[in-house]
Protein backbone atom coordinates (compact mmCIF):
# COMPACT_ATOMS: atom_id res chain seq x y z
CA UNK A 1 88.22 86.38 105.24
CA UNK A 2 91.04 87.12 102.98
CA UNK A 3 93.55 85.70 105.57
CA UNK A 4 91.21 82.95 106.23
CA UNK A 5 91.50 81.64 102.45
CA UNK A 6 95.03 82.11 101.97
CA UNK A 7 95.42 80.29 105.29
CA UNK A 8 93.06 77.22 103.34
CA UNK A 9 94.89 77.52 100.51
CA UNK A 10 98.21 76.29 102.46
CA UNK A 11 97.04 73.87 104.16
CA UNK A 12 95.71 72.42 101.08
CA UNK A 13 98.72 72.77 99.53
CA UNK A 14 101.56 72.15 102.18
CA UNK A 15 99.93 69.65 104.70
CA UNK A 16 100.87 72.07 107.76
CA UNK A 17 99.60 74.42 110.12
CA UNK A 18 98.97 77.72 108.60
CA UNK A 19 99.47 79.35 111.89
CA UNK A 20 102.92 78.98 111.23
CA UNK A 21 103.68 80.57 107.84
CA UNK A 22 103.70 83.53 106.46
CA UNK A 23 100.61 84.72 104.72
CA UNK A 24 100.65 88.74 104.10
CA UNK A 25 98.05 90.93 101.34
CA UNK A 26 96.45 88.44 98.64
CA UNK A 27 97.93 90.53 95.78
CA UNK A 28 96.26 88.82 92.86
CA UNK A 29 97.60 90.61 90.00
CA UNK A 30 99.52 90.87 86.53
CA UNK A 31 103.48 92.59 86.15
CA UNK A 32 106.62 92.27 84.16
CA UNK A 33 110.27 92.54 85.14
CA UNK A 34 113.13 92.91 82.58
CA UNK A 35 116.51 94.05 82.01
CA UNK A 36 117.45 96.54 79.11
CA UNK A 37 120.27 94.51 76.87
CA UNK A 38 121.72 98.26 75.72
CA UNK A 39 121.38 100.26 78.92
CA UNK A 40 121.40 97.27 81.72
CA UNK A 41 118.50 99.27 82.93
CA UNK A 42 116.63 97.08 85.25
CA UNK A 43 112.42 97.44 85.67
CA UNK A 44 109.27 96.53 87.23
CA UNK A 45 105.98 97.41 86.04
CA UNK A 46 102.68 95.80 87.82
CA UNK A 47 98.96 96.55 88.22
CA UNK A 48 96.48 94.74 90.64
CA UNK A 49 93.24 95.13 91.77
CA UNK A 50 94.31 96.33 95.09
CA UNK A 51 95.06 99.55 96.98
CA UNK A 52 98.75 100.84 96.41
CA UNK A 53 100.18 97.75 94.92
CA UNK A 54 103.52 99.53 94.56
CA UNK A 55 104.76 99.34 97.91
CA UNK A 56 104.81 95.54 97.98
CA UNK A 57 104.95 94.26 94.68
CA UNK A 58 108.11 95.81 92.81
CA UNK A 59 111.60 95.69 94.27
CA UNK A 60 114.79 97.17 91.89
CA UNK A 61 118.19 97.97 92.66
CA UNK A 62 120.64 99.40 90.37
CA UNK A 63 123.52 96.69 89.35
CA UNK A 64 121.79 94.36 91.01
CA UNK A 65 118.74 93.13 90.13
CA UNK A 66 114.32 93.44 90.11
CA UNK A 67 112.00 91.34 91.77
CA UNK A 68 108.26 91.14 91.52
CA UNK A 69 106.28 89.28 94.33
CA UNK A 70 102.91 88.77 93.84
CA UNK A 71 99.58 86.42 94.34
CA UNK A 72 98.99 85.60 98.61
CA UNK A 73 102.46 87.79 98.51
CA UNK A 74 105.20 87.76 101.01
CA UNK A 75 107.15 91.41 100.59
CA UNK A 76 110.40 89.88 102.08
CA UNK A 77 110.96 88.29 98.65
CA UNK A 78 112.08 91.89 97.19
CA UNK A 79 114.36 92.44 99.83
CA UNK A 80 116.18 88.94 100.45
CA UNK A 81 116.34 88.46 96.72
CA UNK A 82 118.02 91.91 96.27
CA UNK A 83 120.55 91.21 98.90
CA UNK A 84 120.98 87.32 97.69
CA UNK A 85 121.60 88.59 93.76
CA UNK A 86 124.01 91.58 95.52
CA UNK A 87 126.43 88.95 97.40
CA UNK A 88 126.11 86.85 93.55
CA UNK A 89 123.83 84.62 93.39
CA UNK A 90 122.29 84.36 89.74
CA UNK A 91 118.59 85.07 89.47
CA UNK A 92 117.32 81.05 89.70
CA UNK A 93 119.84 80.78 92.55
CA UNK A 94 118.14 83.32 94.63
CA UNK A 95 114.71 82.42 93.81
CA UNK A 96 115.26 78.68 94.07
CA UNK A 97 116.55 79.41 98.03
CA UNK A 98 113.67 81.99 99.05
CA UNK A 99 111.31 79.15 97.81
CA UNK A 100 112.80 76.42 99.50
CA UNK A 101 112.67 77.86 102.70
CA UNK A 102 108.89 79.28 102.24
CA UNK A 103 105.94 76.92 103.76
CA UNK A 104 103.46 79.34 101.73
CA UNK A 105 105.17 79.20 98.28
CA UNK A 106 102.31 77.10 96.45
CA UNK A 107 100.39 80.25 96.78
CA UNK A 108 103.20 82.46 95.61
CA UNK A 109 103.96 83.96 92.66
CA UNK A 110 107.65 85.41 92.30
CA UNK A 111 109.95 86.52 89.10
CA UNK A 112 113.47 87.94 89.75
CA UNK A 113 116.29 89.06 86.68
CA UNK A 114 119.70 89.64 87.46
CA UNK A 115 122.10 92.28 86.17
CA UNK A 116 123.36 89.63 84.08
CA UNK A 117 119.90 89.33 82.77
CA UNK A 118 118.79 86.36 83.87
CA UNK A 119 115.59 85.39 84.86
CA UNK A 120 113.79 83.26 86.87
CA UNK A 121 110.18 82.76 87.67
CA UNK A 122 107.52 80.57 90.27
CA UNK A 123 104.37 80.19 90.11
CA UNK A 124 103.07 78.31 92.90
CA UNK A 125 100.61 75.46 92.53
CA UNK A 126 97.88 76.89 94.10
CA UNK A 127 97.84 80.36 92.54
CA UNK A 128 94.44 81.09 91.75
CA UNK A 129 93.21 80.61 88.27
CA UNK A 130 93.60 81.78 85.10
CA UNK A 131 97.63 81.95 86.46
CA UNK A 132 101.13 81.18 84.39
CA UNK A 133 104.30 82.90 83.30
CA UNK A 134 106.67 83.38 80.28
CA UNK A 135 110.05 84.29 80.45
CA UNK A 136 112.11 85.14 77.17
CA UNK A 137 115.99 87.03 76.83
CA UNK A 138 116.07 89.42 79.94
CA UNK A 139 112.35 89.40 80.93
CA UNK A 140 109.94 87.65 82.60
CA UNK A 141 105.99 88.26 82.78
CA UNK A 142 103.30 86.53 85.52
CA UNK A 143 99.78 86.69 86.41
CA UNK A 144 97.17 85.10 88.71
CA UNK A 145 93.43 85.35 89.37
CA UNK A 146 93.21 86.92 85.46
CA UNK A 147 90.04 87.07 83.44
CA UNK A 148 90.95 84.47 80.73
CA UNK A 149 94.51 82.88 79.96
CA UNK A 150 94.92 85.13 76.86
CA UNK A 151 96.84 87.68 79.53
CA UNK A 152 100.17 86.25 79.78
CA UNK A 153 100.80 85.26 76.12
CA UNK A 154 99.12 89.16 75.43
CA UNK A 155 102.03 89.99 77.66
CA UNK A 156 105.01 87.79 76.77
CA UNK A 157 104.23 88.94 72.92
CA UNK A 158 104.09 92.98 74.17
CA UNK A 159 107.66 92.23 75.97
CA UNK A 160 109.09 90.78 72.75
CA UNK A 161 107.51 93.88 70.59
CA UNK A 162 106.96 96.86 72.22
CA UNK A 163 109.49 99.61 71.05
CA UNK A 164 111.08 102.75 73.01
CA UNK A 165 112.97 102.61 76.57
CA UNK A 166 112.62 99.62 78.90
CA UNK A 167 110.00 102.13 80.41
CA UNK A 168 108.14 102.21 78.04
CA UNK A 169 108.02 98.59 76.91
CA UNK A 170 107.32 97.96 80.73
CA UNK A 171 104.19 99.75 80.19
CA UNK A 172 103.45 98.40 76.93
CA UNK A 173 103.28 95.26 78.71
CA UNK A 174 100.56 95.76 81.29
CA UNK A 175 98.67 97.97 78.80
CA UNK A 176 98.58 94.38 76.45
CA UNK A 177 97.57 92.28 79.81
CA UNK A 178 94.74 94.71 80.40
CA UNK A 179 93.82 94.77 76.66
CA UNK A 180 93.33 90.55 76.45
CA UNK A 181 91.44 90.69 79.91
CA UNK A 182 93.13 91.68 82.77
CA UNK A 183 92.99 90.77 86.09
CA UNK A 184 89.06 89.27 86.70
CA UNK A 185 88.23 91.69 89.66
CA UNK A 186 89.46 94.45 87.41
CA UNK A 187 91.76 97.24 88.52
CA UNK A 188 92.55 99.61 91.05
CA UNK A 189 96.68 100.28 91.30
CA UNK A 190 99.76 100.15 89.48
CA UNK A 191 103.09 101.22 89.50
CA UNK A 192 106.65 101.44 87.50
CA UNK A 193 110.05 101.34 88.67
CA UNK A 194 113.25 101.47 86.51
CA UNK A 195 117.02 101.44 88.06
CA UNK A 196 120.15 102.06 86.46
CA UNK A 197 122.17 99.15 85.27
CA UNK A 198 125.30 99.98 87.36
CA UNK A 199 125.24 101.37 90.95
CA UNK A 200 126.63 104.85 91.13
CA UNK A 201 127.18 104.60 94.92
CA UNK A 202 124.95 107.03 95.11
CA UNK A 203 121.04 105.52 95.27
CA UNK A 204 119.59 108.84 94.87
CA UNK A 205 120.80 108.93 91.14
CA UNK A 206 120.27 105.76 90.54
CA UNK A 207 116.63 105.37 89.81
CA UNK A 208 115.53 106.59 86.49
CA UNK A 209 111.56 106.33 86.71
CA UNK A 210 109.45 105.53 89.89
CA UNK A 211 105.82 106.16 90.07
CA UNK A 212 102.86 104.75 91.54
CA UNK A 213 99.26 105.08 90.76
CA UNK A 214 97.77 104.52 94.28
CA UNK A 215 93.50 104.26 93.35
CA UNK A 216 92.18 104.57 90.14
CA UNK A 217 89.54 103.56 88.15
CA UNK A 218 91.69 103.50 85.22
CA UNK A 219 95.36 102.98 86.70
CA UNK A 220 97.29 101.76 83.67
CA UNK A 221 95.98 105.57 81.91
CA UNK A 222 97.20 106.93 84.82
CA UNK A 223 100.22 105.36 84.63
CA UNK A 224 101.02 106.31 81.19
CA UNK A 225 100.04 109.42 81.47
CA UNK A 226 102.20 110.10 84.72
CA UNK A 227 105.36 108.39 82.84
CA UNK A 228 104.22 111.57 79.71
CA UNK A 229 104.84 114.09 82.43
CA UNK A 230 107.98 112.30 84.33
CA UNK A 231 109.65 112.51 80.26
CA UNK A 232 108.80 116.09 79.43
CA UNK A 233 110.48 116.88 83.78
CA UNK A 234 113.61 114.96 82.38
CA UNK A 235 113.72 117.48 79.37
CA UNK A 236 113.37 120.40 81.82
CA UNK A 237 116.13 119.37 83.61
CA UNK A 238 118.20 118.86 80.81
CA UNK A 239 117.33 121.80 79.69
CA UNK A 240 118.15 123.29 83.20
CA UNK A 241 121.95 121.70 82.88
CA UNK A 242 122.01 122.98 79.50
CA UNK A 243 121.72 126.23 80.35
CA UNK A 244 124.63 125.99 83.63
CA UNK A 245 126.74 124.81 81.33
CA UNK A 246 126.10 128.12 78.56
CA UNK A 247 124.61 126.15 76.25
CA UNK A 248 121.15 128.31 75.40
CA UNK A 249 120.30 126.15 72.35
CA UNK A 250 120.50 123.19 73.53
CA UNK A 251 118.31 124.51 76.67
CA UNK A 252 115.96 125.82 74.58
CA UNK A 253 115.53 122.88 72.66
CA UNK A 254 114.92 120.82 76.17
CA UNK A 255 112.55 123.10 77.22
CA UNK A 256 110.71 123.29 74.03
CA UNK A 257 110.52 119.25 74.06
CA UNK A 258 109.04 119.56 77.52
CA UNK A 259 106.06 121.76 76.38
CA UNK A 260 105.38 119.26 73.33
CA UNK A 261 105.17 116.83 75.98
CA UNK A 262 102.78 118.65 78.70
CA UNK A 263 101.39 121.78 76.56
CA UNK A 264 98.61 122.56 79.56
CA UNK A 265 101.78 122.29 82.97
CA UNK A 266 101.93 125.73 83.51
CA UNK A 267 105.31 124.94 85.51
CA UNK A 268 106.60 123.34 82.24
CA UNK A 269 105.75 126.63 79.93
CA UNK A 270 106.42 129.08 83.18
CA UNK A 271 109.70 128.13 83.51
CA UNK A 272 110.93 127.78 79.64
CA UNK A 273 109.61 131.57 79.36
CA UNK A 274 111.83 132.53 82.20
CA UNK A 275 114.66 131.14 80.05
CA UNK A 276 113.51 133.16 77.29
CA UNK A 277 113.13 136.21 78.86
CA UNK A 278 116.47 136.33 81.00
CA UNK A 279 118.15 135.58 77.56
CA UNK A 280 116.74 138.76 75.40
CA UNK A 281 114.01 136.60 74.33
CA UNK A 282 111.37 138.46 75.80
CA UNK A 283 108.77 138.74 72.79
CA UNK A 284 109.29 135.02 72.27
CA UNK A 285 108.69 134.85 76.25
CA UNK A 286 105.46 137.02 76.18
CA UNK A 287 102.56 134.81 74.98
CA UNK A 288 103.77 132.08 76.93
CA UNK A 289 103.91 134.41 80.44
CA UNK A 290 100.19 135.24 79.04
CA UNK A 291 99.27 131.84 79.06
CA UNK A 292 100.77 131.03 82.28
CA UNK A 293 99.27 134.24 83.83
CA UNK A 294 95.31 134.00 82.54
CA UNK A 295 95.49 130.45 84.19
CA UNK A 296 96.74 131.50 87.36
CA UNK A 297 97.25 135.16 88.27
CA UNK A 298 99.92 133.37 91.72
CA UNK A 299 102.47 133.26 88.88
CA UNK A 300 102.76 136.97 88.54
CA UNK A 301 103.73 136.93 92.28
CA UNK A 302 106.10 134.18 92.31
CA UNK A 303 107.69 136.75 88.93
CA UNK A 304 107.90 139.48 91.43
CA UNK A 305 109.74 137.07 93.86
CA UNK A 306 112.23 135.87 91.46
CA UNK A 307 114.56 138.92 92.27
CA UNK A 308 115.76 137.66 95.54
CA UNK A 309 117.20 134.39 94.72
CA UNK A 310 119.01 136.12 91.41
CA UNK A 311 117.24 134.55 88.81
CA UNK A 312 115.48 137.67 87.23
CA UNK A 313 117.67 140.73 88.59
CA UNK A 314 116.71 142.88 86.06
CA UNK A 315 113.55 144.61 88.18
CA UNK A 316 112.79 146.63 84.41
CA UNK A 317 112.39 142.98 83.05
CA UNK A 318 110.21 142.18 85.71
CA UNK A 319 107.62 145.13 84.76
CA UNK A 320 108.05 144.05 81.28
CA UNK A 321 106.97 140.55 82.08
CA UNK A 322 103.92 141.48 84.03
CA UNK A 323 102.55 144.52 81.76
C-alpha cells in the first residue's frame, strides 16, 4: 500500500508513469545536517517513525560533505551527492543536479552541506503535511508528515542555540523536534553520524561518532544515552594512549572521567582498576575490583587470564586482586 501511495503521489505530481521512477521506503521523518565552523566536523542526526532509519537516511564523509534523504526517499541521493561534492561541486550544485534528473523529487525531501559549509535543501511539493525546512550558517533542518508545524522552527532555533560539540547540538536538535511534536505517527528509530572535517586517507579514523538506535519506543533517549556511553569510551581510550605514552596522570584522569560518565559499565570501572593496580595503586584499585566482582563473578576469571597477554604479570598481584 505504501508503494501504491507514493506511486499516486507522482503521478499527481509529475504527470508520468510511476512505473518508471524510482520510489524506495516512505521515510517520513525529521533530521538535521551541519558543519562545525571550529572543527569542520561534518554531521547527521535523524529520527523517523520507521525501522532502522540509519541505514538510508544519513550519508557523511570526512572533507567532503553530509547528506540527509528523507520523505518517499531515494538512498542514491547520499551516495551521488557525496561523490558530486568530492569531484567539487558546492552543496546547491549537487543537489540542484540529483533533482533535476529525479521524476520522483516532488515527493522528496533532501538537505546536503559542503565542507565549505554550505547548504542546500528541497522539499518537494508533495511531501506530506505538516513539511518545510530552515537552513541558517552551516546547517540545515527538514521534516515531513510532523504533528504540527511548530517542529522545524523548534528545530532551526535548537541548531542556532544548542551548546557543546556538533554532536551534541545534532542531538539537541531532534530532542527540540520531538519536544514541539514530532513526527505525527510518533517514533521508532534514529541515528547520529559525525565525520571529521578533513579526510585522513584513512576512513577508519575518520568518523568521530556513529550510532544507530534501530527500534525503540523512546529512540531519541536512546540516542542520547548511547552518545553518554560513546563519550566516557573516548575517555578510556585516551586514557589508554595516556598511559603508552607514560603519562599515568593524565590516564588516570581519562579513566576517572569515563566512570563519571557510565558509573554502573563494569568494563569502564574494570579496566581503570587494572590501571590502578598495575601502577602500585592497589588499595585505590580494591573497592572498584569489589564492585566489578559482586556484579559479575566472570571478571575474576578474565583477572586470572590477564597473565598471558602481559598485562598483569605479577601472579602475587593477581591473588591480591581476587582475595
Amino acid at each position: 500500500m505504501r508503494i501504491a501511495l507514493a506511486a499516486a503521489l507522482l503521478m499527481g505530481a509529475c504527470g508520468a508513469p510511476a512505473s518508471r521512477m524510482n520510489v524506495d521506503r516512505p521515510l517520513h521523518t525529521y533530521s538535521i545536517v551541519a558543519r562545525d565552523a571550529k572543527t569542520g566536523e561534518l554531521g547527521v542526526a535523524v529520527q523517523s517513525h520507521w525501522f532502522s532509519v540509519g541505514p538510508i537516511v544519513p550519508w557523511a564523509e570526512a572533507g567532503v560533505g553530509a547528506v540527509a534523504t528523507q520523505s518517499f526517499v531515494d538512498p542514491s541521493y547520499g551516495p551521488k551527492g557525496l561523490e558530486l561534492m568530492r569531484k567539487g561541486a558546492a552543496a546547491a550544485d549537487a543537489l540542484a543536479q540529483l533533482v533535476k534528473a529525479d521524476a520522483g523529487e516532488a515527493v522528496r525531501q533532501v538537505a546536503m552541506v559542503d565542507a565549505k559549509g554550505r547548504v542546500a535543501v528541497h522539499t518537494g511539493a508533495k511531501c506530506i503535511e505538516s513539511c518545510g525546512h530552515r537552513t541558517g550558517d552551516g546547517w540545515s533542518v527538514q521534516a515531513n508528515m510532523m504533528l504540527n508545524d511548530k517542529v522545524v522552527p523548534a528545530m532551526a532555533k535548537a541548531a542556532e542555540e544548542a551548546k557543546g560539540d556538533l554532536a551534541e547540538r545534532l542531538v539537541a536538535a531532534l530532542e527540540a523536534a520531538q519536544a514541539a511534536g514530532g513526527d505525527i505517527r510518533g517514533r521508532q528509530s534514529a541515528a547520529l553520524l559525525v565525520v571529521q572535517g578533513a579526510a585522513s586517507g584513512k576512513s577508519w579514523e575518520d568518523t568521530v561518532v556513529t550510532l544507530r538506535v534501530e527500534d525503540h519506543a523512546e529512540p531519541l533517549v536512546e540516542l542520547r544515552r548511547l552518545l553518554t556511553v560513546h563519550r566516557a569510551y573516548k575517555h578510556m581510550n585516551a586514557g589508554d594512549l595516556a598511559l603508552e605514552k607514560g603519562d599515568l596522570k593524565g590516564a588516570l584522569e581519562e579513566y576517572g572521567a569515563a566512570s563519571k560518565l557510565a558509573p554502573d559499565n563494569v568494563e569502564v570501572v574494570y579496566w581503570a582498576a587494572v590501571t590502578l593496580a598495575t601502577n602500585g595503586k592497589l588499595d585505590e584499585a580494591r573497592p572498584m575490583f569489589k564492585r566489578v566482582f559482586e556484579k559479575d563473578p566472570n571478571w575474576r576469571e578474565l583477572t586470572r587470564r590477564l597473565k598471558k597477554p602481559g598485562i598483569i604479570v605479577d601472579e602475587k598481584l593477581i591473588e591480591e586482586i581476587l582475595k
